[in-house]
N, C-alpha and C. Protein backbone atom coordinates (compact mmCIF):
# COMPACT_ATOMS: atom_id res chain seq x y z
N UNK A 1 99.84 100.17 109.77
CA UNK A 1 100.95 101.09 109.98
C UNK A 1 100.55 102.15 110.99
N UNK A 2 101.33 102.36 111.98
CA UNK A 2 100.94 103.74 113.16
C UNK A 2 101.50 104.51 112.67
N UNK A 3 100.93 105.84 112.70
CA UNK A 3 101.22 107.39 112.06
C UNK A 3 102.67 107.82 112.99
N UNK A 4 103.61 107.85 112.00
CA UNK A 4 105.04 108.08 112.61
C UNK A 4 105.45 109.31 112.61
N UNK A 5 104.96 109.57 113.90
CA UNK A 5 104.84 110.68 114.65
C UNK A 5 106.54 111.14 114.98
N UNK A 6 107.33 110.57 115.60
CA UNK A 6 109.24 110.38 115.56
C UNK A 6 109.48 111.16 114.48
N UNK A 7 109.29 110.20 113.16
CA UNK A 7 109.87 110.49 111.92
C UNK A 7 109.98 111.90 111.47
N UNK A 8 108.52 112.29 111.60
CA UNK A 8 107.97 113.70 110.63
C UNK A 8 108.89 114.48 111.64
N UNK A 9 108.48 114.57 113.02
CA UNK A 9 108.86 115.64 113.32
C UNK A 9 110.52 116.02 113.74
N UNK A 10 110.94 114.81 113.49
CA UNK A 10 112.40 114.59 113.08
C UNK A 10 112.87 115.77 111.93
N UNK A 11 111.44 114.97 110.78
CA UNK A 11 111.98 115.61 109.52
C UNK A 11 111.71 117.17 109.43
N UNK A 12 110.90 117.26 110.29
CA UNK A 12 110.62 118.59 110.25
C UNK A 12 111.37 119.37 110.99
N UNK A 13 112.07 118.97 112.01
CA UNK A 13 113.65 119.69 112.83
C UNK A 13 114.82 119.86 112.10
N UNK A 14 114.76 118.40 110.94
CA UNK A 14 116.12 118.63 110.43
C UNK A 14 116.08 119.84 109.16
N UNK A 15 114.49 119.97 108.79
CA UNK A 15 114.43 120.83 107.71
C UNK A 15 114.63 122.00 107.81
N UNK A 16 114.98 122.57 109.61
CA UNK A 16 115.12 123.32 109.61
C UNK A 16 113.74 124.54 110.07
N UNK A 17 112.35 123.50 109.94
CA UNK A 17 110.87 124.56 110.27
C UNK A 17 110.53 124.58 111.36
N UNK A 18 110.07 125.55 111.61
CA UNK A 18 109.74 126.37 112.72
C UNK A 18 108.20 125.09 113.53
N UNK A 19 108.14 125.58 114.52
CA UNK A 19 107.23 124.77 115.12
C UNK A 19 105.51 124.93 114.65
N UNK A 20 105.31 125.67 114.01
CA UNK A 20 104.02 125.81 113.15
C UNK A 20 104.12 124.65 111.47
N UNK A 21 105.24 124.87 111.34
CA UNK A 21 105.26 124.25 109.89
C UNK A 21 104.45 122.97 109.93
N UNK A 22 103.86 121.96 108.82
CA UNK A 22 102.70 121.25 108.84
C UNK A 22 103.32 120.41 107.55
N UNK A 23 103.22 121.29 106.62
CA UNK A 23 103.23 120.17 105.31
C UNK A 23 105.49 120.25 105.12
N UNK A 24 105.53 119.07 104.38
CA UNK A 24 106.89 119.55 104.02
C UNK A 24 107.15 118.28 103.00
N UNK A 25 107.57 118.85 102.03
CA UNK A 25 108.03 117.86 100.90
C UNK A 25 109.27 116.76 100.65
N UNK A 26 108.66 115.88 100.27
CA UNK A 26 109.80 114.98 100.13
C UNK A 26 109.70 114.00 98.98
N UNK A 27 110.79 113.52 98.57
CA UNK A 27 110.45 112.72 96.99
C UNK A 27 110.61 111.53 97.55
N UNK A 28 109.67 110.13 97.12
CA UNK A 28 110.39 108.97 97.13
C UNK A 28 110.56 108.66 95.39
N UNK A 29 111.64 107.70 95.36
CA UNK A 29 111.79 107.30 93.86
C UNK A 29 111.50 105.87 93.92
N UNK A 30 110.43 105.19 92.89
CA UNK A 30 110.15 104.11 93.13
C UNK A 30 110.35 103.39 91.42
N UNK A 31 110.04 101.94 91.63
CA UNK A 31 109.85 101.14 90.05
C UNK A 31 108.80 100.55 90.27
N UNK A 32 107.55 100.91 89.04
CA UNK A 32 106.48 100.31 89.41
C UNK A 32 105.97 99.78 88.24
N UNK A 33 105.83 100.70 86.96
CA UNK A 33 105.35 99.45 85.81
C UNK A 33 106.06 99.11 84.98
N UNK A 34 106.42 98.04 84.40
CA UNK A 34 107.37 97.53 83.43
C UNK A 34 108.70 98.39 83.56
N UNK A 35 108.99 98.50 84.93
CA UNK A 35 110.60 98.82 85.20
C UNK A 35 110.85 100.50 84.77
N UNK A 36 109.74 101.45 84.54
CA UNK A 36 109.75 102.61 84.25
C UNK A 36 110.10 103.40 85.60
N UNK A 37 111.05 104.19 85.48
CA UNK A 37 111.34 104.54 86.85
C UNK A 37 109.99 105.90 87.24
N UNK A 38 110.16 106.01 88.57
CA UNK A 38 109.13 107.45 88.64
C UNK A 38 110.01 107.68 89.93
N UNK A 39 109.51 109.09 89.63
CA UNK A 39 110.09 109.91 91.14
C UNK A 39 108.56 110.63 91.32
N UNK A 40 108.32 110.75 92.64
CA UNK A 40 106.80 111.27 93.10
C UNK A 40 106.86 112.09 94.39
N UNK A 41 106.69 113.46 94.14
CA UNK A 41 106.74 114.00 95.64
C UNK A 41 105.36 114.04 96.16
N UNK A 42 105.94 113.74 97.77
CA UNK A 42 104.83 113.49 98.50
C UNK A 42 104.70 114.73 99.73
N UNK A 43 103.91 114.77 100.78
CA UNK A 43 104.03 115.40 101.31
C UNK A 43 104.06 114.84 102.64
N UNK A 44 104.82 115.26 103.35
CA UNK A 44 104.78 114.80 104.87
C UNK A 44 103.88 115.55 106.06
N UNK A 45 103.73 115.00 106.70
CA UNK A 45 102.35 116.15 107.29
C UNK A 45 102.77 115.72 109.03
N UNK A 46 103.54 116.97 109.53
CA UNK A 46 103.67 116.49 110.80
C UNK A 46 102.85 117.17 111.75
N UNK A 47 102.44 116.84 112.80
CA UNK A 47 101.37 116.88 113.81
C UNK A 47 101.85 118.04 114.18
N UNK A 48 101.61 119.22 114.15
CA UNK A 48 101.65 120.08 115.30
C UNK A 48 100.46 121.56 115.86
N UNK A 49 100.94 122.70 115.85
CA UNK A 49 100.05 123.50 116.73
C UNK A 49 99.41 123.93 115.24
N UNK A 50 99.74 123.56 113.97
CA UNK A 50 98.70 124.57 113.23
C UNK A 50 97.63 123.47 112.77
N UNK A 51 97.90 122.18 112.98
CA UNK A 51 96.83 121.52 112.70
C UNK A 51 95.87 120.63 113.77
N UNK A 52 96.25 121.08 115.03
CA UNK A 52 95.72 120.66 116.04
C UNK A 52 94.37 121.56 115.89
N UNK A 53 92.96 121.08 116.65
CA UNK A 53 92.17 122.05 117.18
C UNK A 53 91.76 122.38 118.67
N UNK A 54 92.66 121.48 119.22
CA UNK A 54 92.41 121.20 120.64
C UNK A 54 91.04 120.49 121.17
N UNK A 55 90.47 119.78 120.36
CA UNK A 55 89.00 118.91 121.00
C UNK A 55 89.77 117.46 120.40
N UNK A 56 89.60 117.04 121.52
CA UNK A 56 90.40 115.85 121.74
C UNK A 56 89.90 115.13 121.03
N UNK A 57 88.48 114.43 120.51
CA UNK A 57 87.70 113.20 119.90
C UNK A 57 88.14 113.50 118.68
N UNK A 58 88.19 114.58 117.59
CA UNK A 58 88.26 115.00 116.76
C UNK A 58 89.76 115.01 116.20
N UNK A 59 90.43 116.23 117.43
CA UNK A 59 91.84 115.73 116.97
C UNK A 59 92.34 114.11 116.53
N UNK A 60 91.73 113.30 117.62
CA UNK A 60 91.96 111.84 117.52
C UNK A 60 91.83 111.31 116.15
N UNK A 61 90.66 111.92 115.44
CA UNK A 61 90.05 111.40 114.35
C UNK A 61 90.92 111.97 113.18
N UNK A 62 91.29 113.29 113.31
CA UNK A 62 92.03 113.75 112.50
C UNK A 62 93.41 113.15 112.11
N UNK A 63 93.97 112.56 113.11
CA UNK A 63 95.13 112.15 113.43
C UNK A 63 94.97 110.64 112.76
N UNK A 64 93.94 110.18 112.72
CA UNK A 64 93.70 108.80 112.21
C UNK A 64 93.56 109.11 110.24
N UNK A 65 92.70 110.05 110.28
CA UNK A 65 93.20 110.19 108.56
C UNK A 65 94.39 110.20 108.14
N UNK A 66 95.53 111.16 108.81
CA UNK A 66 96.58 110.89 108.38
C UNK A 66 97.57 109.42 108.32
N UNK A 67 97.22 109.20 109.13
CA UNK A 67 97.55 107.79 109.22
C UNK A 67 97.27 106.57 107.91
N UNK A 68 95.99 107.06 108.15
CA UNK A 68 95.49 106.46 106.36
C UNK A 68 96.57 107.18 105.09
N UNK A 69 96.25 108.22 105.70
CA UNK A 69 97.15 108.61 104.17
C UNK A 69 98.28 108.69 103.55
N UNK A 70 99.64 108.41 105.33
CA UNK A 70 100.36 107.62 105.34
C UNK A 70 100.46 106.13 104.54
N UNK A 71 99.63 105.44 105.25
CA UNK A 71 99.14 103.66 104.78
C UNK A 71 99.20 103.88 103.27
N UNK A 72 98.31 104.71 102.76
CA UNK A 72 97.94 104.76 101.22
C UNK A 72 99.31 105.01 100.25
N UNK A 73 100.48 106.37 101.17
CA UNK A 73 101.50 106.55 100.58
C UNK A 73 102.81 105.26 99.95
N UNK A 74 102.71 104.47 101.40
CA UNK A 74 103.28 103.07 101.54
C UNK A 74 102.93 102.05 100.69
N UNK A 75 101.69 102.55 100.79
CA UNK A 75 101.30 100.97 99.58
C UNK A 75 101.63 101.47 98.08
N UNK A 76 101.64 102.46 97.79
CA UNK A 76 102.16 103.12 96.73
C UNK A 76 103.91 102.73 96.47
N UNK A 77 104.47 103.08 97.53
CA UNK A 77 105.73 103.47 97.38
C UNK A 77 106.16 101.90 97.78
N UNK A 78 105.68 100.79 98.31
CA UNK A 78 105.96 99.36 98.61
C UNK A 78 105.73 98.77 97.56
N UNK A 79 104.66 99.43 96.12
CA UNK A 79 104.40 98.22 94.87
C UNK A 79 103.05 97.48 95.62
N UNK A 80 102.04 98.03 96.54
CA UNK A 80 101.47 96.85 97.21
C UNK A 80 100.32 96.49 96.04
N UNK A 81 99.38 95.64 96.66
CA UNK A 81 98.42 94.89 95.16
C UNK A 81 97.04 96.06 95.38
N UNK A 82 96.53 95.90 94.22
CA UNK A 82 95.57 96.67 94.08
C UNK A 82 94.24 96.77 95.02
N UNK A 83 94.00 95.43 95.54
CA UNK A 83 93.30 95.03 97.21
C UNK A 83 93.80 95.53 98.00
N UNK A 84 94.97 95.45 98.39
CA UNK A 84 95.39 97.16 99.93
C UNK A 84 95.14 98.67 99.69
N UNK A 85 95.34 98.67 98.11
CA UNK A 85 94.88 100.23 98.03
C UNK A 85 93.51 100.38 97.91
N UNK A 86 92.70 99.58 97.25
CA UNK A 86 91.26 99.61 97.70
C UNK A 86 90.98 99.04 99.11
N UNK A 87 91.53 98.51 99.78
CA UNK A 87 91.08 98.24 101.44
C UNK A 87 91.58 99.92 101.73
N UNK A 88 92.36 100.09 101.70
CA UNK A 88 92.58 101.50 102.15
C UNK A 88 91.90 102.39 101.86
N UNK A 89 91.34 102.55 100.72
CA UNK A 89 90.53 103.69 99.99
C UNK A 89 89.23 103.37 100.74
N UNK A 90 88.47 101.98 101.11
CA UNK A 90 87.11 102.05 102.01
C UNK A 90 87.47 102.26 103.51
N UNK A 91 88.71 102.35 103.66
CA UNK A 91 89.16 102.57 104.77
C UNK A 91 88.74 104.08 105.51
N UNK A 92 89.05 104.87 104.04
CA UNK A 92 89.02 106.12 104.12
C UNK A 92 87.65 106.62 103.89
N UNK A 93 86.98 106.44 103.31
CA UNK A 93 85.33 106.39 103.11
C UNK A 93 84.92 105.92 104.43
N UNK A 94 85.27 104.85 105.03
CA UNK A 94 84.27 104.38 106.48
C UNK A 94 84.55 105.63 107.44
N UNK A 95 86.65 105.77 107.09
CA UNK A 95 86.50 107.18 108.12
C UNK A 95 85.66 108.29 108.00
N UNK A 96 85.84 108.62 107.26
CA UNK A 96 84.83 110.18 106.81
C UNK A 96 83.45 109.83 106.93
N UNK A 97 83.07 109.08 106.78
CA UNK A 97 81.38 108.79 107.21
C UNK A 97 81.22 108.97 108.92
N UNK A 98 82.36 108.17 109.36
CA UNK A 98 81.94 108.29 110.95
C UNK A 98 83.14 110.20 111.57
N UNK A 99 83.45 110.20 110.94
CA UNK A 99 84.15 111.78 111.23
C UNK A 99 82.97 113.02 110.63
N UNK A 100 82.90 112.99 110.19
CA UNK A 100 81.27 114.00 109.78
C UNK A 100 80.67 113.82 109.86
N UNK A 101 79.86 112.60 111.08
CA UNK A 101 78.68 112.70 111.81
C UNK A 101 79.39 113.34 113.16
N UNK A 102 80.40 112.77 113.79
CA UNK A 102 81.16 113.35 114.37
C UNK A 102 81.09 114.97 114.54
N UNK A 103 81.75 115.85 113.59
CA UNK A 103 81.72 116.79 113.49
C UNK A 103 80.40 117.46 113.38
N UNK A 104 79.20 117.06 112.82
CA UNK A 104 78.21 117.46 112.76
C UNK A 104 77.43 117.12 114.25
N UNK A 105 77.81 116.51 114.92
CA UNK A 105 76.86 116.53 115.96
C UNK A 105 77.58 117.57 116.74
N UNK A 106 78.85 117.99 116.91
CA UNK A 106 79.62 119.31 117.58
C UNK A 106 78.92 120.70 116.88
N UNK A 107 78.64 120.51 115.51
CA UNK A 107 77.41 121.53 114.77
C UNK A 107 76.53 121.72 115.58
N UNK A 108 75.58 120.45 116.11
CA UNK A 108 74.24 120.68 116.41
C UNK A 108 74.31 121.55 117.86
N UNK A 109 75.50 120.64 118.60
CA UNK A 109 75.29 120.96 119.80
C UNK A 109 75.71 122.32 119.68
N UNK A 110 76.16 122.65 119.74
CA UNK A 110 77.15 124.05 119.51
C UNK A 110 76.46 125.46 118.79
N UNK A 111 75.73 124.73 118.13
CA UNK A 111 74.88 125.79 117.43
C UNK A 111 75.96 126.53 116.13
N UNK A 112 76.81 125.82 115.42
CA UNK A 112 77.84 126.27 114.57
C UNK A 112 76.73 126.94 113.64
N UNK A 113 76.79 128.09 113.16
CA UNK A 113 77.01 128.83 112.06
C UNK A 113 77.22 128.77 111.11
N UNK A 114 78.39 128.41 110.59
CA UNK A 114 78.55 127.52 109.38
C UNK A 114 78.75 126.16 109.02
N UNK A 115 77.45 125.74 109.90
CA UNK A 115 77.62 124.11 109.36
C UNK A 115 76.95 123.72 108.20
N UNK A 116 75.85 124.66 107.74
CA UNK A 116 75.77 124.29 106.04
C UNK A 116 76.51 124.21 104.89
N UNK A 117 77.92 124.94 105.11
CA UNK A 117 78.24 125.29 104.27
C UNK A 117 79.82 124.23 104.55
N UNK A 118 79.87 124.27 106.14
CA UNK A 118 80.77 123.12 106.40
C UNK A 118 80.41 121.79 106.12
N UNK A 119 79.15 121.30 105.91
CA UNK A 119 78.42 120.00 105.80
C UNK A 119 78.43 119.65 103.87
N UNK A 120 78.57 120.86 103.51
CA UNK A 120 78.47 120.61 101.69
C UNK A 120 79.88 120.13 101.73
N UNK A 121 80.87 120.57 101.95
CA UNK A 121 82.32 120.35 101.94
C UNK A 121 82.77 118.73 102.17
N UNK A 122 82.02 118.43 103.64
CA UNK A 122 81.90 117.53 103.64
C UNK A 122 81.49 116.52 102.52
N UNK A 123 80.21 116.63 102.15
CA UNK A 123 79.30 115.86 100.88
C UNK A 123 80.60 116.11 99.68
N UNK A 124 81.27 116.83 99.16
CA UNK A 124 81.95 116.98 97.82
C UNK A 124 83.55 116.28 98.17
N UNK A 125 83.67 115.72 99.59
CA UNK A 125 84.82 115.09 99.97
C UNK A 125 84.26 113.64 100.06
N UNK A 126 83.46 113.22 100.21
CA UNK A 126 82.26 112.07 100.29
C UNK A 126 82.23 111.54 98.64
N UNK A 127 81.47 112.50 97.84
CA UNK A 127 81.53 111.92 96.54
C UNK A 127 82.80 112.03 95.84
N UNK A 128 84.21 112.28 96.10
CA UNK A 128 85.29 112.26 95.60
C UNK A 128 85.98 111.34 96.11
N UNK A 129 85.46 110.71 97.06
CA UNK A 129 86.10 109.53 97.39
C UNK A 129 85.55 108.07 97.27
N UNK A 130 84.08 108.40 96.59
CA UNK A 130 83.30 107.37 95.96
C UNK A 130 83.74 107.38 94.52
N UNK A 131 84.15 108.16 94.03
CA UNK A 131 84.39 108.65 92.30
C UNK A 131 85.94 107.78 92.41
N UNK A 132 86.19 107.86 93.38
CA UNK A 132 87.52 107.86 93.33
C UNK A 132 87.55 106.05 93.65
N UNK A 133 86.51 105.32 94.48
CA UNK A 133 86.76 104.21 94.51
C UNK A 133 86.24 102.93 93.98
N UNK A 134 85.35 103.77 92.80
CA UNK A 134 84.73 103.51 91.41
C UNK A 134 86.17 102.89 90.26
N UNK A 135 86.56 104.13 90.36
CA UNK A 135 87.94 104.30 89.28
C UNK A 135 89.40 103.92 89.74
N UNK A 136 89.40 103.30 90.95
CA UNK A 136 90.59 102.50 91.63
C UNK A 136 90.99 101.16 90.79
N UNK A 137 90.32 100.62 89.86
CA UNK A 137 90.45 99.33 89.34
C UNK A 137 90.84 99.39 88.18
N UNK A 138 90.83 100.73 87.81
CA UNK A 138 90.81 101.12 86.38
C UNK A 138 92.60 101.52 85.83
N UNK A 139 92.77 102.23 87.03
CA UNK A 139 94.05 102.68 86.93
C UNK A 139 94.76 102.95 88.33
N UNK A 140 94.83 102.13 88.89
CA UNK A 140 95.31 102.41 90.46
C UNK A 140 96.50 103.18 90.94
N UNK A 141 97.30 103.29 90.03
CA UNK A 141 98.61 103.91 90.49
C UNK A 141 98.19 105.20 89.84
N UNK A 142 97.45 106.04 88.89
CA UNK A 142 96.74 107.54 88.86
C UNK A 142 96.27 107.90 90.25
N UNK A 143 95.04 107.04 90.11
CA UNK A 143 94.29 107.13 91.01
C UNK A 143 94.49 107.42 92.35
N UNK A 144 95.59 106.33 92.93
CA UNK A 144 95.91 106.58 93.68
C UNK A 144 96.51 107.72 94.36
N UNK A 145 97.60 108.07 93.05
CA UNK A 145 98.06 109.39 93.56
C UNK A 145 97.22 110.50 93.60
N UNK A 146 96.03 110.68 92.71
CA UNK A 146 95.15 111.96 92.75
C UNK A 146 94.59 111.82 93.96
N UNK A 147 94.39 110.72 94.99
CA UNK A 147 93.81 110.74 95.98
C UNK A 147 94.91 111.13 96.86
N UNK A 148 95.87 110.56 96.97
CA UNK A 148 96.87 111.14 98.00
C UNK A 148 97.07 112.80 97.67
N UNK A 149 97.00 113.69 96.35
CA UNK A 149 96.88 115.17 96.27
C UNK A 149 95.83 115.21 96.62
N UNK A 150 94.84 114.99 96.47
CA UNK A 150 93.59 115.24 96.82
C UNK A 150 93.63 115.36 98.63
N UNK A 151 94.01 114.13 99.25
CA UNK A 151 93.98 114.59 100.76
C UNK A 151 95.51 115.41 101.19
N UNK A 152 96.44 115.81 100.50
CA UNK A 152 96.95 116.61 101.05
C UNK A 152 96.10 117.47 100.83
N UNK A 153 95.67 118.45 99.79
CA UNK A 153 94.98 119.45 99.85
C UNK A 153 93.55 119.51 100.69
N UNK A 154 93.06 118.60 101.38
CA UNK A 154 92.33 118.30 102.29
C UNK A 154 92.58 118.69 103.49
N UNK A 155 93.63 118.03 103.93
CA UNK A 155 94.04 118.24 105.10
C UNK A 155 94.67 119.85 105.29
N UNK A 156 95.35 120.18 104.27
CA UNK A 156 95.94 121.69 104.05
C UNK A 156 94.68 122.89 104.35
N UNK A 157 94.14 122.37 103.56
CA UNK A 157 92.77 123.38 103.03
C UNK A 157 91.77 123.22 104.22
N UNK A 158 90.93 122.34 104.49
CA UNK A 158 89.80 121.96 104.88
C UNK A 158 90.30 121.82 106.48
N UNK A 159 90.94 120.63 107.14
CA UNK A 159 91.40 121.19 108.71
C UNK A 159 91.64 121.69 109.28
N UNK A 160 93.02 122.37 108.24
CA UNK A 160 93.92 123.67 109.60
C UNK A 160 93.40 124.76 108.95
N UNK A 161 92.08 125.14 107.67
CA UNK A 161 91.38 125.94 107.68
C UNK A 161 89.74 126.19 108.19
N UNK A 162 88.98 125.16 107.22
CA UNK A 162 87.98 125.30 107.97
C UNK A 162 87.99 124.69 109.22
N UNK A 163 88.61 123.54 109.42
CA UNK A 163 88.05 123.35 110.55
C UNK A 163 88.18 124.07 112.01
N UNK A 164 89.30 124.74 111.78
CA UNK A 164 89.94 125.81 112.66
C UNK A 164 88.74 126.85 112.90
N UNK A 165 87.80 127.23 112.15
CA UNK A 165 87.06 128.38 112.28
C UNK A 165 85.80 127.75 113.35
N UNK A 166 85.52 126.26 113.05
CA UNK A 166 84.53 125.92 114.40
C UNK A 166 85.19 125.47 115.71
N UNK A 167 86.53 125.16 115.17
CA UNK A 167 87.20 125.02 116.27
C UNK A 167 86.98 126.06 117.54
N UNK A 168 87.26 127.01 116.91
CA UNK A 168 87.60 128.13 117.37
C UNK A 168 85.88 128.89 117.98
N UNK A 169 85.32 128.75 117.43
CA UNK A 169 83.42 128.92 117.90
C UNK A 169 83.40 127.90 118.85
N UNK A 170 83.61 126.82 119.08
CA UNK A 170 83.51 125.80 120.18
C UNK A 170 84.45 126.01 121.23
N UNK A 171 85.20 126.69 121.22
CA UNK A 171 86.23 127.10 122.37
C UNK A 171 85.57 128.04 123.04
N UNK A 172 85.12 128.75 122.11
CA UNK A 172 84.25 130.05 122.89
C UNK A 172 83.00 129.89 123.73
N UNK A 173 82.59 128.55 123.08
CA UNK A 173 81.65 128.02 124.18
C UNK A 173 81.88 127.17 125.09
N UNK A 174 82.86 126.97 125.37
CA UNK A 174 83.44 126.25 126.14
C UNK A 174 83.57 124.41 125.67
N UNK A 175 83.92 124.10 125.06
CA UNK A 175 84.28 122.71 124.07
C UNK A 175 85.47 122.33 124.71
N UNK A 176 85.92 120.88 124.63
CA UNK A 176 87.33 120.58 124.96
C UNK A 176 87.48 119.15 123.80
């Protein structure tokens, strides 16, 4: 699935938000076990100036999680089999392994400041997504969704916050 970039920011014009807005809620209603209905709000996460950092490799990468977390929402909200949401879930583990070496080598070079404390963050997003793909077999439609809250509050918390703060130290040294 390509991160539908149209859609959000469709949805985010018709909602009425301003060009900073980022997260914005929306319910899908689905039938998933023994015909029990659920309604599940999700969050939509459209691309713009508060979650950009302006370094292009990174943005790229950033832009690719969501995408996953899109994929992950779909397979949720499609009924898909418990093998796409675990392909997806190592999906998301392979990303973050190669995105926080990534980011950590912009640490080294850069001389970041808080990359110890940015690098633990990392590690406790690492083992929550191993915990998490331990316990995918167990109960996949929980699971699943604690992982989809889990990376909204990821992406909320951890990008357009921390990552904004080295963003912003790498600009000053001249970064692109």
């Amino acid at each position: 699935m390509t991160y539908p970039h149209s859609v959000i920011k469709l949805a985010s014009k018709s909602a009425g938000l301003g060009s900073k807005s980022v997260l914005i809620d929306f319910s899908v209603n689905i039938f998933y076990i023994n015909k029990i209905f659920f309604q599940i709000k999700f969050m939509a996460i459209a691309w713009q100036g508060d979650i950009e950092l302006k370094i292009t490799e990174l943005d790229a990468q950033h832009e690719q999680l969501i995408s996953l977390f899109y994929d992950l929402q779909q397979a949720i909200v499609g009924n898909k089999t418990g093998e796409k949401i675990e392909e997806i879930i190592e999906d998301i583990s392979s990303y973050a392994q190669y995105h926080f070496s990534t980011e950590k080598n912009y640490f080294e070079r850069f001389d970041y400041p808080g990359s110890d404390r940015h690098i633990k963050e990392h590690e406790k997003f690492s083992d929550k997504i191993t915990a998490i793909k331990d316990n995918v077999k167990n109960n996949e439609l929980k699971t699943s969704l604690l992982l989809i809250k889990y990376l909204e509050r990821w992406i909320n918390d951890h990008i357009i916050t921390e990552d904004k703060k080295f963003s912003d130290h790498f600009h000053r040294l001249g970064s692109s």
